[in-house]
Protein backbone atom coordinates (compact mmCIF):
# COMPACT_ATOMS: atom_id res chain seq x y z
CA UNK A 1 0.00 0.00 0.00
CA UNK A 2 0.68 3.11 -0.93
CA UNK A 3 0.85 5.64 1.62
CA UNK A 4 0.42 8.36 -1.25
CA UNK A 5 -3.04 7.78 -2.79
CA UNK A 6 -4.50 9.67 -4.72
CA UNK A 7 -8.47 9.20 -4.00
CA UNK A 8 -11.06 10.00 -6.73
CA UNK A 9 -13.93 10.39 -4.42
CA UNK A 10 -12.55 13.89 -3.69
CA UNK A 11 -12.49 14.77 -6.93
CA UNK A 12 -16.01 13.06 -7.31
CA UNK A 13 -17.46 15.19 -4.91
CA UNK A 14 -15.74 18.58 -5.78
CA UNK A 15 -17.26 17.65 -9.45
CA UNK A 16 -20.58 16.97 -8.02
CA UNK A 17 -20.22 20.19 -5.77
CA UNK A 18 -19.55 22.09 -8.81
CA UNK A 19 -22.31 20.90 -11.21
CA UNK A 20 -24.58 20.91 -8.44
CA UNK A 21 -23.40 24.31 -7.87
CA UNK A 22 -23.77 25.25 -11.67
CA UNK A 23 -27.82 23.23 -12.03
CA UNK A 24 -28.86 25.41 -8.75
CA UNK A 25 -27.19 28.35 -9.58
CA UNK A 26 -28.79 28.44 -13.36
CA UNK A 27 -32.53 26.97 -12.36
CA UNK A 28 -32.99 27.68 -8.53
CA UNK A 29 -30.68 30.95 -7.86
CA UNK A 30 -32.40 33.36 -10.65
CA UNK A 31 -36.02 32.47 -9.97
CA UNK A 32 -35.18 32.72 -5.95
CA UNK A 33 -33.19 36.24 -6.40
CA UNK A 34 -36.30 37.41 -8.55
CA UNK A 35 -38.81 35.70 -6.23
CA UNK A 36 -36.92 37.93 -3.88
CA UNK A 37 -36.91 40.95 -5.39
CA UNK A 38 -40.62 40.84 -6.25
CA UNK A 39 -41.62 40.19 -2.91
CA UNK A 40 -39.19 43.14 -1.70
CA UNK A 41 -41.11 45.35 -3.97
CA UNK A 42 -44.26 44.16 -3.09
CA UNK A 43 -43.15 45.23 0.25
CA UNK A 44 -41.92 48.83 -0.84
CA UNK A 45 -45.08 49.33 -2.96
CA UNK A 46 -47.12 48.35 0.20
CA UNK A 47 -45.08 50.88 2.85
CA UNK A 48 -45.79 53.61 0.32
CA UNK A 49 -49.42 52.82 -0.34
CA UNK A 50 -49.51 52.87 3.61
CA UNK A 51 -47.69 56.07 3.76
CA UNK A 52 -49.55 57.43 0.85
CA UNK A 53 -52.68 56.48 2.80
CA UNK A 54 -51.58 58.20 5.86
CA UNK A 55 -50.95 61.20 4.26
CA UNK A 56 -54.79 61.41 2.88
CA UNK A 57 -56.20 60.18 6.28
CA UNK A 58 -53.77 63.22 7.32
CA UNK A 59 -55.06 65.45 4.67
CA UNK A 60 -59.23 64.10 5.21
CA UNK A 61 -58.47 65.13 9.49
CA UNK A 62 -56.84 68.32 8.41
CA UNK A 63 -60.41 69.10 6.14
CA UNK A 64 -62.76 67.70 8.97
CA UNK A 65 -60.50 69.76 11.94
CA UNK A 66 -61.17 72.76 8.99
CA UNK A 67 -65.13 72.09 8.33
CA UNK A 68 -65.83 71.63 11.71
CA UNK A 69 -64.07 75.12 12.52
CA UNK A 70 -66.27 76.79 10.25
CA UNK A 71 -69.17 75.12 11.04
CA UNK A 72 -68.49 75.96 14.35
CA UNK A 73 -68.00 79.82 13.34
CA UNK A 74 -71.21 80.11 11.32
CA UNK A 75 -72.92 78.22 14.16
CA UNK A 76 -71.69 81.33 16.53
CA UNK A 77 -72.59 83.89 13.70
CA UNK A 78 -75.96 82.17 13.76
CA UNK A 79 -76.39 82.63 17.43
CA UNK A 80 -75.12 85.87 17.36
CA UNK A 81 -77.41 87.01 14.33
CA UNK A 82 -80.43 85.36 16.14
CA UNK A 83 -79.79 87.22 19.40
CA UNK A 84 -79.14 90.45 17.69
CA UNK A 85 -82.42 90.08 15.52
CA UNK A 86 -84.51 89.00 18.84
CA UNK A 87 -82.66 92.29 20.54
CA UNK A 88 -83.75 94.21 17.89
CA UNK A 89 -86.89 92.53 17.32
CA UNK A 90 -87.85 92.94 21.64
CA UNK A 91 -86.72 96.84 21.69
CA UNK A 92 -89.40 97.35 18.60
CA UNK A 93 -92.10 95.71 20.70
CA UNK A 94 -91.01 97.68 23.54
CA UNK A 95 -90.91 100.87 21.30
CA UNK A 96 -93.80 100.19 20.43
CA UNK A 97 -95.74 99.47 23.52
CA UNK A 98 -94.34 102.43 24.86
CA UNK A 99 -95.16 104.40 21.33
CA UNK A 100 -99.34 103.02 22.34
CA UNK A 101 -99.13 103.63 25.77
CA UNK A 102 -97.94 107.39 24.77
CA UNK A 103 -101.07 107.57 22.42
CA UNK A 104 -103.41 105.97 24.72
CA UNK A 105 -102.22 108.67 27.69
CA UNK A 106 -102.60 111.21 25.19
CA UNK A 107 -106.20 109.95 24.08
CA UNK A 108 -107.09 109.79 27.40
CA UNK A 109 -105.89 113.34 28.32
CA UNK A 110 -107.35 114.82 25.29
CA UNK A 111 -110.66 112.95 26.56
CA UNK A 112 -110.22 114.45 30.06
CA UNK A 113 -109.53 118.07 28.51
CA UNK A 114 -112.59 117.66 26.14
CA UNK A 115 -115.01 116.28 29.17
CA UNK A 116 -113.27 118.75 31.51
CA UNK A 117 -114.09 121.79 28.89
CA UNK A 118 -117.86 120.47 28.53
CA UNK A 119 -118.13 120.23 32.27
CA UNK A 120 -116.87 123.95 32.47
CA UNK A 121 -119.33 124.73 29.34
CA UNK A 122 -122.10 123.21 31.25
CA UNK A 123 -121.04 124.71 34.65
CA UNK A 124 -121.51 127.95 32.53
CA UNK A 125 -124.27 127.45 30.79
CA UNK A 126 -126.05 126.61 34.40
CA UNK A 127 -124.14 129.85 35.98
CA UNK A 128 -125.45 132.02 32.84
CA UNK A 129 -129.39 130.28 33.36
CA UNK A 130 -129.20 130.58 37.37
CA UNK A 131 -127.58 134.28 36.86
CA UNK A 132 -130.64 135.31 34.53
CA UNK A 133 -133.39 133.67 36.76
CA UNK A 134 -131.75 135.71 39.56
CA UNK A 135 -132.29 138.88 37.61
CA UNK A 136 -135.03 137.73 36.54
CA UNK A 137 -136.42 137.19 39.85
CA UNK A 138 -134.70 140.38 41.28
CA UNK A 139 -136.43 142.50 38.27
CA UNK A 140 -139.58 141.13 39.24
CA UNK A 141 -139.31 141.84 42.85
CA UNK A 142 -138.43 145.23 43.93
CA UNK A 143 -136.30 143.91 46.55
CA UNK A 144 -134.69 145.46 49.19
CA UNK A 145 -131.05 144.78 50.21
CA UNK A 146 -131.85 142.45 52.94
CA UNK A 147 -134.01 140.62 50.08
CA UNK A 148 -131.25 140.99 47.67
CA UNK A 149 -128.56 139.17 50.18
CA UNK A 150 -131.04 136.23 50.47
CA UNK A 151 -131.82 135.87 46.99
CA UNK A 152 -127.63 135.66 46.51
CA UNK A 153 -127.12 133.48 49.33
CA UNK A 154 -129.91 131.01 47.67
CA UNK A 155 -128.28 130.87 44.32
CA UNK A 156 -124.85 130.73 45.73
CA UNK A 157 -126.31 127.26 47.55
CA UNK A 158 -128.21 126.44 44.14
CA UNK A 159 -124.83 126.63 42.67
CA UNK A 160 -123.05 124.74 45.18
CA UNK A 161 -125.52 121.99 44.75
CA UNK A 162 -124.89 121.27 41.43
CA UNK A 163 -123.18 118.14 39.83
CA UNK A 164 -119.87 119.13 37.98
């Protein structure tokens, strides 16, 4: 025996290595790498759709935070419009209850004046009648001064008596 051999199953399996090597590398290695690099798009695709997706959920908050501002704003304009109108709206009622209550006090005064100026009229008119029966009376009598004093004194009680 040879100390020094030379064995072919190295070589064997070095050759095998290498074709194996050469088969997985041509039919397994290409379609795995492109597997691969599909699937690592796939992933970068679906990290920007995300992101993409975050920015319009961003963007649709940012509209809503925007709307509801507004609608909050025209919702205080509305308030404010509605009090101001029912201010203005409650000092022309009062206006104008105080505008009546003016024309009423006036009506009645002017009612007063007119009933107080017929009273007077009447008070007159009854003065003028009493004052001529008096004479009347007096220029039918020939009175004397003590006669004259009663006659007075009568139609100063007549007048007294009277409804004004």
């Amino acid at each position: 025996m040879n100390p020094i051999q030379f064995d072919w199953t190295l070589v064997a399996q070095v050759l095998s290595f290498l074709v194996l090597f050469y088969i997985l590398r041509r039919f397994a290695w290409n379609p795995l790498m492109n597997m691969m690099e599909e699937r690592r798009n796939f992933i970068e695709s679906n990290i920007a759709q995300a992101e993409q997706e975050r920015q319009q959920a961003e963007q649709i908050k940012r509209e809503y935070q925007e709307e509801m501002r507004k609608a909050r704003q025209e919702a205080q304009e509305v308030i404010a419009k509605a009090t101001k109108l029912s201010e203005e709206r409650s000092a022309e009622i009062l206006a104008g209850a105080h505008e009546e209550a003016e024309k009423i006090k006036k009506s009645a005064l002017a009612d007063i004046e007119r009933e107080r100026d017929l009273a007077i009229a009447q008070v007159k008119a009854q003065v003028a009648d009493l004052s001529v029966s008096v004479a009347e009376k007096i220029i039918r009598k020939n009175l004397d001064a003590k006669s004259q004093e009663d006659l007075i004194e009568q139609f100063i009680q007549e007048v007294g008596e009277l409804p004004c």
